[in-house]
N, C-alpha and C. Protein backbone atom coordinates (compact mmCIF):
# COMPACT_ATOMS: atom_id res chain seq x y z
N UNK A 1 96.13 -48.69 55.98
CA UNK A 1 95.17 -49.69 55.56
C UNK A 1 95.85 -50.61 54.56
N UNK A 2 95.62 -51.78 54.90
CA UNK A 2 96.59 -52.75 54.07
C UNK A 2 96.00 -53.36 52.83
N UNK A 3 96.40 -53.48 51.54
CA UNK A 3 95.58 -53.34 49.93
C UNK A 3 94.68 -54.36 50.20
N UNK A 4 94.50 -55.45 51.22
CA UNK A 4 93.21 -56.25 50.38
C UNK A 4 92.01 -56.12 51.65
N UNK A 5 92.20 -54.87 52.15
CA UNK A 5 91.28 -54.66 53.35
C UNK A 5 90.10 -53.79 52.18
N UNK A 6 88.46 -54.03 52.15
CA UNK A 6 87.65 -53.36 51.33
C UNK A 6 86.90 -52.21 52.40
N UNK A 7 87.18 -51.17 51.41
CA UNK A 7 86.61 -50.05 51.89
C UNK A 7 84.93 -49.50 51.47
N UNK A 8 83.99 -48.67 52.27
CA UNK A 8 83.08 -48.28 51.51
C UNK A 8 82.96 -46.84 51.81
N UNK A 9 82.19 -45.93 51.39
CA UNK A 9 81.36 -45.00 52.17
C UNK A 9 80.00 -44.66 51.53
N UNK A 10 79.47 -44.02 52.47
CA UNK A 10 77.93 -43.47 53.01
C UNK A 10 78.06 -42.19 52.92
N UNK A 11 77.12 -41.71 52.86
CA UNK A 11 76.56 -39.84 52.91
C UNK A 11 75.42 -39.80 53.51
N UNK A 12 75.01 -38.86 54.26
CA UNK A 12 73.95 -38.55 55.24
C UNK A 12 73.05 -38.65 53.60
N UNK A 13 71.90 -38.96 54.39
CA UNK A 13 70.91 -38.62 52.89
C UNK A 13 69.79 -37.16 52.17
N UNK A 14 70.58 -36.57 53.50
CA UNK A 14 70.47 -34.79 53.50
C UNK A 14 70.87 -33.95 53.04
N UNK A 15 72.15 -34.63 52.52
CA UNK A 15 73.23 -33.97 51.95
C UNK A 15 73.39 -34.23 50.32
N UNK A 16 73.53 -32.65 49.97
CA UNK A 16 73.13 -33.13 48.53
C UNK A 16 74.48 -33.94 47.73
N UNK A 17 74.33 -34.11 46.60
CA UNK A 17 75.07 -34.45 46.17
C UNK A 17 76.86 -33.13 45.88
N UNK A 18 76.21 -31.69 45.24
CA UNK A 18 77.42 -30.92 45.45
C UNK A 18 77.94 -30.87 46.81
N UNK A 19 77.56 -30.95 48.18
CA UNK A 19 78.07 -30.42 49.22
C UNK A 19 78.59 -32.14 49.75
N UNK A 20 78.89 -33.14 48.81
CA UNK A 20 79.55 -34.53 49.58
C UNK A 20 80.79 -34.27 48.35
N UNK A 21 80.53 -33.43 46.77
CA UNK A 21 81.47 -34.06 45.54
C UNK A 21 82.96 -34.11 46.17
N UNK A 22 83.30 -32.91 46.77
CA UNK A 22 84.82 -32.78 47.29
C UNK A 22 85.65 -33.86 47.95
N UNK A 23 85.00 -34.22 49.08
CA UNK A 23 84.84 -35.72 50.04
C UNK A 23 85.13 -36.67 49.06
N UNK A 24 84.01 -37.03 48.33
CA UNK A 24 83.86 -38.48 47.37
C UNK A 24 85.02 -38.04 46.66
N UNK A 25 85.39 -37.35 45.93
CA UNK A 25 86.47 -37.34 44.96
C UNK A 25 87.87 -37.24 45.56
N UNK A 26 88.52 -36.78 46.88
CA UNK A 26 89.04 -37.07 47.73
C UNK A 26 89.34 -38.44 47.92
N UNK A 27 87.94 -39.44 48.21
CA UNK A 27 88.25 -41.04 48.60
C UNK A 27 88.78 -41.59 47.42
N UNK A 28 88.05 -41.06 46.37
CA UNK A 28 88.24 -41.99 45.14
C UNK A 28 89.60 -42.11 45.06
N UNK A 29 90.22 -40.50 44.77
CA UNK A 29 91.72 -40.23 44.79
C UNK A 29 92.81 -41.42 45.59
N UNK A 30 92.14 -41.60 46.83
CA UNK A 30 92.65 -42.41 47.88
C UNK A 30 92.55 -43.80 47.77
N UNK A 31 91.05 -44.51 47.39
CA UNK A 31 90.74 -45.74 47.36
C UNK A 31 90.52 -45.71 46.23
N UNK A 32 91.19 -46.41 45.46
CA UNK A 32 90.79 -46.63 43.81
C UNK A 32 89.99 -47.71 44.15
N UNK A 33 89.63 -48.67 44.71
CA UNK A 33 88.70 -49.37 44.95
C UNK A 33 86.99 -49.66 45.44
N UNK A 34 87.39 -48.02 45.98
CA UNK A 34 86.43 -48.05 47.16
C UNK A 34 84.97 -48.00 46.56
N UNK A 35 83.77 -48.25 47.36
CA UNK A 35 82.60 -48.75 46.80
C UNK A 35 81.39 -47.75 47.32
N UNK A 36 80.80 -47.23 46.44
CA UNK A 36 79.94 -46.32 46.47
C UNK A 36 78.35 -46.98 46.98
N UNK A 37 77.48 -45.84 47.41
CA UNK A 37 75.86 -46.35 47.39
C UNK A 37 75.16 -46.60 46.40
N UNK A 38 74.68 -47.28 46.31
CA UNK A 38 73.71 -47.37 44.98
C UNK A 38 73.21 -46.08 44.61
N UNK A 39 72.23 -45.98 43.75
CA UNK A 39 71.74 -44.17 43.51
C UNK A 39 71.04 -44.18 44.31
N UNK A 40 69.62 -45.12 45.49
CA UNK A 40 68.51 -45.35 45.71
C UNK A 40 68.78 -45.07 47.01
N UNK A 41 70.25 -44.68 47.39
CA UNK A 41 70.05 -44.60 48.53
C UNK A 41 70.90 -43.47 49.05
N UNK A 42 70.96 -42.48 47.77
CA UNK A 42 71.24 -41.29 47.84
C UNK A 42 69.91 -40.33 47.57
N UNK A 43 69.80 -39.08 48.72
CA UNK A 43 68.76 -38.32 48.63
C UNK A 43 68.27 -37.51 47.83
N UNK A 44 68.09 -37.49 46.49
CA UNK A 44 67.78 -36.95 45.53
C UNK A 44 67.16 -35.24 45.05
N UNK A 45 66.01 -35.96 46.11
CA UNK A 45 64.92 -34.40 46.61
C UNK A 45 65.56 -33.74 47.03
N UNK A 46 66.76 -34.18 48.04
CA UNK A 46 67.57 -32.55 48.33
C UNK A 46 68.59 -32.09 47.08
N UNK A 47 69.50 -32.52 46.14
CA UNK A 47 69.73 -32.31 45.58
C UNK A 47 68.96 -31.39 44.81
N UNK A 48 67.52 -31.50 43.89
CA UNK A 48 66.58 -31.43 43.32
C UNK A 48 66.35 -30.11 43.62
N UNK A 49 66.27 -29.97 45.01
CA UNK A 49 65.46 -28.48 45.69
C UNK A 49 66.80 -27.83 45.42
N UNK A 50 68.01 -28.07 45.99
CA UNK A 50 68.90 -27.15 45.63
C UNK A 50 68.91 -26.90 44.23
N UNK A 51 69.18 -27.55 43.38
CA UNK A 51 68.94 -27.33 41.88
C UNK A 51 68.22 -25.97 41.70
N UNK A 52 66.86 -26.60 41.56
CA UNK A 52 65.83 -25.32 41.68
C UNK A 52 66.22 -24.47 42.55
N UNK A 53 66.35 -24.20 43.81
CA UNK A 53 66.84 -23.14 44.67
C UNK A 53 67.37 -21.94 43.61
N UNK A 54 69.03 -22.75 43.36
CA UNK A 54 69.60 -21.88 42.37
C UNK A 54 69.47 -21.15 40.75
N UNK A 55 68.50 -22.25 40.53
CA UNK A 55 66.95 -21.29 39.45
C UNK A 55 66.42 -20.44 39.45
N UNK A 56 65.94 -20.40 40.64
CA UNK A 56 65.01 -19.38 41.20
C UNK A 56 65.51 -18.12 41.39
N UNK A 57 66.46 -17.97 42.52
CA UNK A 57 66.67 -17.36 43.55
C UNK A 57 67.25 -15.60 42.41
N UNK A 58 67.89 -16.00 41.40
CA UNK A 58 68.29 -15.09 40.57
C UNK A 58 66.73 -14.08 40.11
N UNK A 59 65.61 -14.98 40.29
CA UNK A 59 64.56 -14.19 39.44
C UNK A 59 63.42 -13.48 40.37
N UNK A 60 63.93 -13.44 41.70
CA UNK A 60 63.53 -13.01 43.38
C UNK A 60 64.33 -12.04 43.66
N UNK A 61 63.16 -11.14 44.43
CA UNK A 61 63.36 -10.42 45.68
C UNK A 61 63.71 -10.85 47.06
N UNK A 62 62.97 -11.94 47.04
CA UNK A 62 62.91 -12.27 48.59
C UNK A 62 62.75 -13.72 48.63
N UNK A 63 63.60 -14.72 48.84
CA UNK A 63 62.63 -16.24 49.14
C UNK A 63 62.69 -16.87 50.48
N UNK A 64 61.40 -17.50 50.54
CA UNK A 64 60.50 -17.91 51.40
C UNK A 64 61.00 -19.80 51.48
N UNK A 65 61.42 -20.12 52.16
CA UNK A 65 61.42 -21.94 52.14
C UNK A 65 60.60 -22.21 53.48
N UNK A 66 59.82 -22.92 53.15
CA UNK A 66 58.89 -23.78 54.41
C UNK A 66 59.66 -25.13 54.48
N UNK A 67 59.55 -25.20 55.79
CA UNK A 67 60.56 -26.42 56.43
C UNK A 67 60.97 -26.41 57.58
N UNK A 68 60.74 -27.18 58.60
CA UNK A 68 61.36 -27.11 60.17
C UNK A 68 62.87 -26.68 60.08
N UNK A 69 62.86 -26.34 61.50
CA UNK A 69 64.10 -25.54 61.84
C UNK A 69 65.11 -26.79 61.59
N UNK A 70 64.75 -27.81 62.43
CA UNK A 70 65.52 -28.71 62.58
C UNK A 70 66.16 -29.85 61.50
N UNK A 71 65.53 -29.28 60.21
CA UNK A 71 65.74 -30.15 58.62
C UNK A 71 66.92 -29.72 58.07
N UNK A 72 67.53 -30.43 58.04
CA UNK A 72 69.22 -30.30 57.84
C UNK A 72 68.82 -29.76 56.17
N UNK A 73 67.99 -30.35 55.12
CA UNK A 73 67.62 -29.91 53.96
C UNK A 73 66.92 -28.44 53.83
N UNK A 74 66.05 -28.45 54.72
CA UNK A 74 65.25 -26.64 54.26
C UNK A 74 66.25 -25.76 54.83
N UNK A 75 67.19 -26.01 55.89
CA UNK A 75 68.28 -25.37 56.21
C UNK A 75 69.03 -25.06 55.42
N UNK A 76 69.34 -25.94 54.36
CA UNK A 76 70.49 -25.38 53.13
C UNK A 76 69.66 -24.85 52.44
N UNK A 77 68.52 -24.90 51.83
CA UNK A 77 67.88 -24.04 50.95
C UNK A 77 67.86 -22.81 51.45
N UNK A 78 67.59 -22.45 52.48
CA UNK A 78 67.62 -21.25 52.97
C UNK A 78 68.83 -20.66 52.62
N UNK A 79 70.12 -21.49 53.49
CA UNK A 79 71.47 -20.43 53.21
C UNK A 79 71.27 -20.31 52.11
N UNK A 80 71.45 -21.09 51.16
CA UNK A 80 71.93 -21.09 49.32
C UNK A 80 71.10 -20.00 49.09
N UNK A 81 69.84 -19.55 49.46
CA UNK A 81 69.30 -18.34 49.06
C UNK A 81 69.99 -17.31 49.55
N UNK A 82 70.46 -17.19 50.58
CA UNK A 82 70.81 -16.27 51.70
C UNK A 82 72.65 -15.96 51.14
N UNK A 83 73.27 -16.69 50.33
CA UNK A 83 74.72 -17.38 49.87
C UNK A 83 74.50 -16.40 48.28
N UNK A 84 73.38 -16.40 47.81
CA UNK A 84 73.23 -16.03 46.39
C UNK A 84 72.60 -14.82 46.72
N UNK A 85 72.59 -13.90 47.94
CA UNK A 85 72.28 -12.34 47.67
C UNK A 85 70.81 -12.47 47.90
N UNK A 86 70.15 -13.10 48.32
CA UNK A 86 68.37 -12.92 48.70
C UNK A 86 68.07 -13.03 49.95
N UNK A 87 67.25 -12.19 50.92
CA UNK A 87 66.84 -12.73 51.69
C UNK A 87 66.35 -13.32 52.25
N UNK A 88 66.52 -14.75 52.66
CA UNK A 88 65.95 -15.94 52.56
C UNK A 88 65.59 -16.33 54.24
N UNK A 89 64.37 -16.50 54.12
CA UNK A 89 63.63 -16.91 55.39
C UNK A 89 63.33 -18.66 55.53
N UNK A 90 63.44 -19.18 56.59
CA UNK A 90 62.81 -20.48 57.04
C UNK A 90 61.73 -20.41 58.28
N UNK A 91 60.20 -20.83 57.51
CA UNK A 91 59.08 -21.01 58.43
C UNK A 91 58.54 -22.42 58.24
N UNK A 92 58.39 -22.71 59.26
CA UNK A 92 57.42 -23.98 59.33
C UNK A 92 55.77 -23.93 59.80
N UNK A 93 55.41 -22.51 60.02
CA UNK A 93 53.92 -21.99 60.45
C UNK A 93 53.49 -20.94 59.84
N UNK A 94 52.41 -20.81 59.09
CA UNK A 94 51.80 -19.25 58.71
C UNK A 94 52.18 -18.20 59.48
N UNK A 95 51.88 -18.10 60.87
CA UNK A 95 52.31 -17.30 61.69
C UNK A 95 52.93 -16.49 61.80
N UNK A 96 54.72 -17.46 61.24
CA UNK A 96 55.89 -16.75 60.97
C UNK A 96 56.06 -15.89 60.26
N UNK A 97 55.32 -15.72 59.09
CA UNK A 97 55.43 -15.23 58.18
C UNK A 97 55.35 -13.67 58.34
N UNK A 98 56.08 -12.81 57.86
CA UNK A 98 55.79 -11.54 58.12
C UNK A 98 55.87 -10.61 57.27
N UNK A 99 54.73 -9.48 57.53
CA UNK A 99 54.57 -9.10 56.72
C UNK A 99 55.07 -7.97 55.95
N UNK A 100 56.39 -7.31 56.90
CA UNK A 100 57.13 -6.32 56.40
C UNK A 100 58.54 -6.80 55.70
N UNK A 101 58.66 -7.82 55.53
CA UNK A 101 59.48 -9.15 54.33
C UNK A 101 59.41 -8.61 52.58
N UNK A 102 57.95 -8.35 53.15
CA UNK A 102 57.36 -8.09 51.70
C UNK A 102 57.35 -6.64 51.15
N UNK A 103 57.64 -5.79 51.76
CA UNK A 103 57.76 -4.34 51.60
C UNK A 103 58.87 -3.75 50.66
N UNK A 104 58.28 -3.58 49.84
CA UNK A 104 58.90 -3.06 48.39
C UNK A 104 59.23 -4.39 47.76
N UNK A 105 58.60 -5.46 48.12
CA UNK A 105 59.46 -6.76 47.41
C UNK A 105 58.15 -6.71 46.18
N UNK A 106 58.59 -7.40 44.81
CA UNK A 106 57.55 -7.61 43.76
C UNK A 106 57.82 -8.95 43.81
N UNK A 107 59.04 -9.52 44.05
CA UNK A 107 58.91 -11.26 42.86
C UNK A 107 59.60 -12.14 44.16
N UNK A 108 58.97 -12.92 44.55
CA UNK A 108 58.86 -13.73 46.48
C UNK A 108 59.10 -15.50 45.53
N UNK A 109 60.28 -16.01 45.95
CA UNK A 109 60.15 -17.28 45.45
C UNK A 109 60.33 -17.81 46.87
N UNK A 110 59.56 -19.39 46.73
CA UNK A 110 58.92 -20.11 47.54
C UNK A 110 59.35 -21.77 47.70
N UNK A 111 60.19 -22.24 48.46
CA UNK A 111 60.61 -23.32 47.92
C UNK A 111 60.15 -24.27 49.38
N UNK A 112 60.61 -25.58 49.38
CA UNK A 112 59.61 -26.49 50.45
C UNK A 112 61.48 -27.33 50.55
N UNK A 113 61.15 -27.90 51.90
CA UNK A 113 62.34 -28.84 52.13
C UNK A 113 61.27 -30.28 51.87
N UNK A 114 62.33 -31.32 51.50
CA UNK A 114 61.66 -32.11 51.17
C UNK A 114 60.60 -33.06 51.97
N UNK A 115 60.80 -32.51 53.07
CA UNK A 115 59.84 -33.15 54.47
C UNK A 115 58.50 -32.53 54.51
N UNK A 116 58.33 -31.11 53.71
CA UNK A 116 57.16 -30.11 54.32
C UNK A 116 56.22 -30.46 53.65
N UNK A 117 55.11 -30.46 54.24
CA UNK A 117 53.96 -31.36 53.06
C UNK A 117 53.28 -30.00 51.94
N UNK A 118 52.80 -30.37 51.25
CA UNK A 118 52.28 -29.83 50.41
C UNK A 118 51.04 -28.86 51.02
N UNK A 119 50.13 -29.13 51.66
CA UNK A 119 49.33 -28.73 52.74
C UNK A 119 49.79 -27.29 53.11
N UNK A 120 50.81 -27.64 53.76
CA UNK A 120 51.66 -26.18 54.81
C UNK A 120 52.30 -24.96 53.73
N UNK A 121 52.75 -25.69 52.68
CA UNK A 121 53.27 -24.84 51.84
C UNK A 121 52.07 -24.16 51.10
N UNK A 122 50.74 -24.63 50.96
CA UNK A 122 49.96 -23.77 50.11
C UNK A 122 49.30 -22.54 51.41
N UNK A 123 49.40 -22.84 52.27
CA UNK A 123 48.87 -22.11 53.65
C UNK A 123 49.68 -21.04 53.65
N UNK A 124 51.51 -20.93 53.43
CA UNK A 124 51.87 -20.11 53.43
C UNK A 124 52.14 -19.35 52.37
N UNK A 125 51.91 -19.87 51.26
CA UNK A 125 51.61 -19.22 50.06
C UNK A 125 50.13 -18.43 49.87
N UNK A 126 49.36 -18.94 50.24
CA UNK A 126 48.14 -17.96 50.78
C UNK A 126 48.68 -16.66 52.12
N UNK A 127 49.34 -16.86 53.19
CA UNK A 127 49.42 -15.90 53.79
C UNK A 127 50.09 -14.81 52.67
N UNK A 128 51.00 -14.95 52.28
CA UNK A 128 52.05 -14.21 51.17
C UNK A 128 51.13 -13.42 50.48
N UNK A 129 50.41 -14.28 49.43
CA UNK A 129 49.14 -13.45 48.73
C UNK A 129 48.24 -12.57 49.63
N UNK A 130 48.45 -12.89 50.63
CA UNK A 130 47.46 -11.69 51.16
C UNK A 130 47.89 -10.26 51.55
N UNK A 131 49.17 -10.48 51.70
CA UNK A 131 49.94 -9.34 51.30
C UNK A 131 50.13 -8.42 50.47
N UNK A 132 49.42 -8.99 49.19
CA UNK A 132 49.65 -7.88 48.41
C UNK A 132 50.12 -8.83 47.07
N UNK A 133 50.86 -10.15 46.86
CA UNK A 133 51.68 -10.24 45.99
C UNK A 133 50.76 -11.28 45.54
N UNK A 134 49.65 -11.11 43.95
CA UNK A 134 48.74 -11.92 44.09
C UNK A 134 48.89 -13.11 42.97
N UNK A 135 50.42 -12.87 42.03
CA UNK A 135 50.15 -13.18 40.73
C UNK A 135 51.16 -14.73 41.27
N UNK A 136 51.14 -15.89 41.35
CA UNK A 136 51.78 -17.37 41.49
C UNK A 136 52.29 -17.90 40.32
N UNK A 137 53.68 -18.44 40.31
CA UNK A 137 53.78 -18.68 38.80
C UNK A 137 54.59 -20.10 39.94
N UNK A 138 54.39 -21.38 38.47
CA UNK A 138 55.11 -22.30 39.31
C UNK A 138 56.28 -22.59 38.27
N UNK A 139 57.72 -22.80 38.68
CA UNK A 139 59.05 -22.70 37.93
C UNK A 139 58.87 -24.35 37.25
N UNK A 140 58.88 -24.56 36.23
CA UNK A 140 59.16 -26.11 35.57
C UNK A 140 60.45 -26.93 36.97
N UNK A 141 60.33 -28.27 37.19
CA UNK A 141 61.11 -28.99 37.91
C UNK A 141 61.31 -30.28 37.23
N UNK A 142 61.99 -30.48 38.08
CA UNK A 142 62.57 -32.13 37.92
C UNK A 142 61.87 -32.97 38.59
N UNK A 143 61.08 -33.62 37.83
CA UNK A 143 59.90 -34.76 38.21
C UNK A 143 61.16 -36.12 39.18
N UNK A 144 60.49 -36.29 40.23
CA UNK A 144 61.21 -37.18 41.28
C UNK A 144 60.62 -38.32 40.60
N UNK A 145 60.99 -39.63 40.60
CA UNK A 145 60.01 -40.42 40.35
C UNK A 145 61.10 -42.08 40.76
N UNK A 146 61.85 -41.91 41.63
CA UNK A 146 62.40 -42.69 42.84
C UNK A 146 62.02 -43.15 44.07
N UNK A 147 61.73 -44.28 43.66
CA UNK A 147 60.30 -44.85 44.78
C UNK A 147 61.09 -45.61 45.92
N UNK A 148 61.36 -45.60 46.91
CA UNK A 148 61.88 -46.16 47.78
C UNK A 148 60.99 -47.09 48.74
N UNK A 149 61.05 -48.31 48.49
CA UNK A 149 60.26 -49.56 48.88
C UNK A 149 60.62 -49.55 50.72
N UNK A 150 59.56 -50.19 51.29
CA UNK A 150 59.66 -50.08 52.78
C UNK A 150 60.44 -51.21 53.02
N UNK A 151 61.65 -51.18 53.95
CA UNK A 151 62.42 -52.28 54.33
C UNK A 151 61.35 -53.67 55.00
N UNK A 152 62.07 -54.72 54.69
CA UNK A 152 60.81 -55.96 55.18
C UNK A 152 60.64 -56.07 56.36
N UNK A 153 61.67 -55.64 57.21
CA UNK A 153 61.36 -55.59 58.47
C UNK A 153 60.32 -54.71 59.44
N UNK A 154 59.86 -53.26 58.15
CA UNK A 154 58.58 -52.39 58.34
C UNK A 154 57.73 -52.79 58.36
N UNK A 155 57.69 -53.96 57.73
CA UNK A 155 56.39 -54.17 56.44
C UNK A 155 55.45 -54.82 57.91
N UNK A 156 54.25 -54.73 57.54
CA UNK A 156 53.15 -55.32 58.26
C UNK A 156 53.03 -57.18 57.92
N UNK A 157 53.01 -57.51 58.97
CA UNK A 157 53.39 -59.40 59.18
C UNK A 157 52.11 -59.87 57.58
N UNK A 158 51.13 -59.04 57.58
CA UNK A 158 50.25 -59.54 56.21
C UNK A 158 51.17 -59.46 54.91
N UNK A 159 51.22 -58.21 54.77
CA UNK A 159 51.90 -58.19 53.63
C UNK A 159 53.35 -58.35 53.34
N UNK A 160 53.87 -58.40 54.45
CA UNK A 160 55.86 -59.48 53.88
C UNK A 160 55.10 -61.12 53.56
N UNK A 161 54.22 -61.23 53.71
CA UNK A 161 53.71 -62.61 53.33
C UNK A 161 52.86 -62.84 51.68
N UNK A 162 52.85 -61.47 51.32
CA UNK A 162 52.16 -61.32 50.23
C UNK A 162 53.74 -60.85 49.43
N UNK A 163 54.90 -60.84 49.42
CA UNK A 163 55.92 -60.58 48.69
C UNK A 163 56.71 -61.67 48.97
C-alpha cells in the first residue's frame, strides 16, 4: 500500500469492543494513520452485557442468557459464562427452560442479549422462580444512554421534512 493511499476500518457491531482490541491495535501498529468509527457506531450494549456477564458470573451457580440462537451477541454471553466455569444456557422461549438446570443450584444469574426484549426475559425469569429459586436481586449496570438516530433515508417522507 503506497503512503498517501487512506486507510479505514469497521467492526461488526456485535462484536464487543475486547474481542476486536487485538485486530485494532495490530492496524494501528501498521497504519499510523488509519481512521477509526466514531463511538456511535460502535455497539456498546454488547460490550456492556459482557461487562456485566463477567460481574456476575463469579457470584452464580448456573447462568441463564435469553437471546436467539442466531445473535452473534447472546452467543458470546453464553460462552463467556460457559469460558468462566458456569453453566451457561441460551433460550429464546420459556419452554426451553429446564427444570433439572436448577437442581442443587441456589444463585441462577440471568442476562439478555441486547436484541431480547424485556417482555421474554421477565417470562423466563418467572419460569425459573417457579422452580424453587424465589429471591431476584438485580446487579447495578451501566446505564446505556446512546441514542442512535434513524438514517434519513428510513425516515417517513413527513418527517425528513420536519428535520
Amino acid at each position: 500500500m503506497s503512503c498517501d493511499q487512506k486507510i479505514a476500518y469497521v467492526t461488526q457491531t456485535t462484536l464487543s469492543i475486547d474481542e476486536t482490541r487485538g485486530i485494532i491495535l495490530a492496524l494501528k501498529s501498521q497504519f499510523k494513520d488509519i481512521v477509526e468509527p466514531k463511538k456511535q457506531d460502535i455497539c456498546y450494549a454488547t460490550q456492556n452485557r459482557q461487562d456485566a456477564v463477567k460481574q456476575l458470573v463469579p457470584l452464580v451457580d448456573i447462568m441463564v442468557v435469553v437471546g436467539s440462537a442466531n445473535s452473534s451477541n447472546s452467543n458470546r454471553l453464553r460462552e463467556l459464562g460457559s469460558k468462566m466455569g458456569v453453566a451457561a444456557y441460551l433460550v429464546d422461549d420459556p419452554s426451553q427452560v429446564q427444570a433439572e438446570w436448577f437442581v442443587g443450584k441456589k444463585r441462577v444469574g440471568i442476562s439478555a442479549g441486547a436484541s431480547a426484549p424485556e417482555a421474554l426475559t421477565q417470562e423466563i425469569v418467572a419460569v425459573i422462580r417457579s422452580y424453587g429459586l424465589r429471591v431476584v436481586k438485580t446487579l447495578p449496570g451501566i446505564v446505556e444512554n446512546t441514542v442512535f438516530s434513524m438514517p434519513k433515508g428510513l425516515q417517513s417522507p413527513q418527517k425528513s421534512l420536519a428535520t
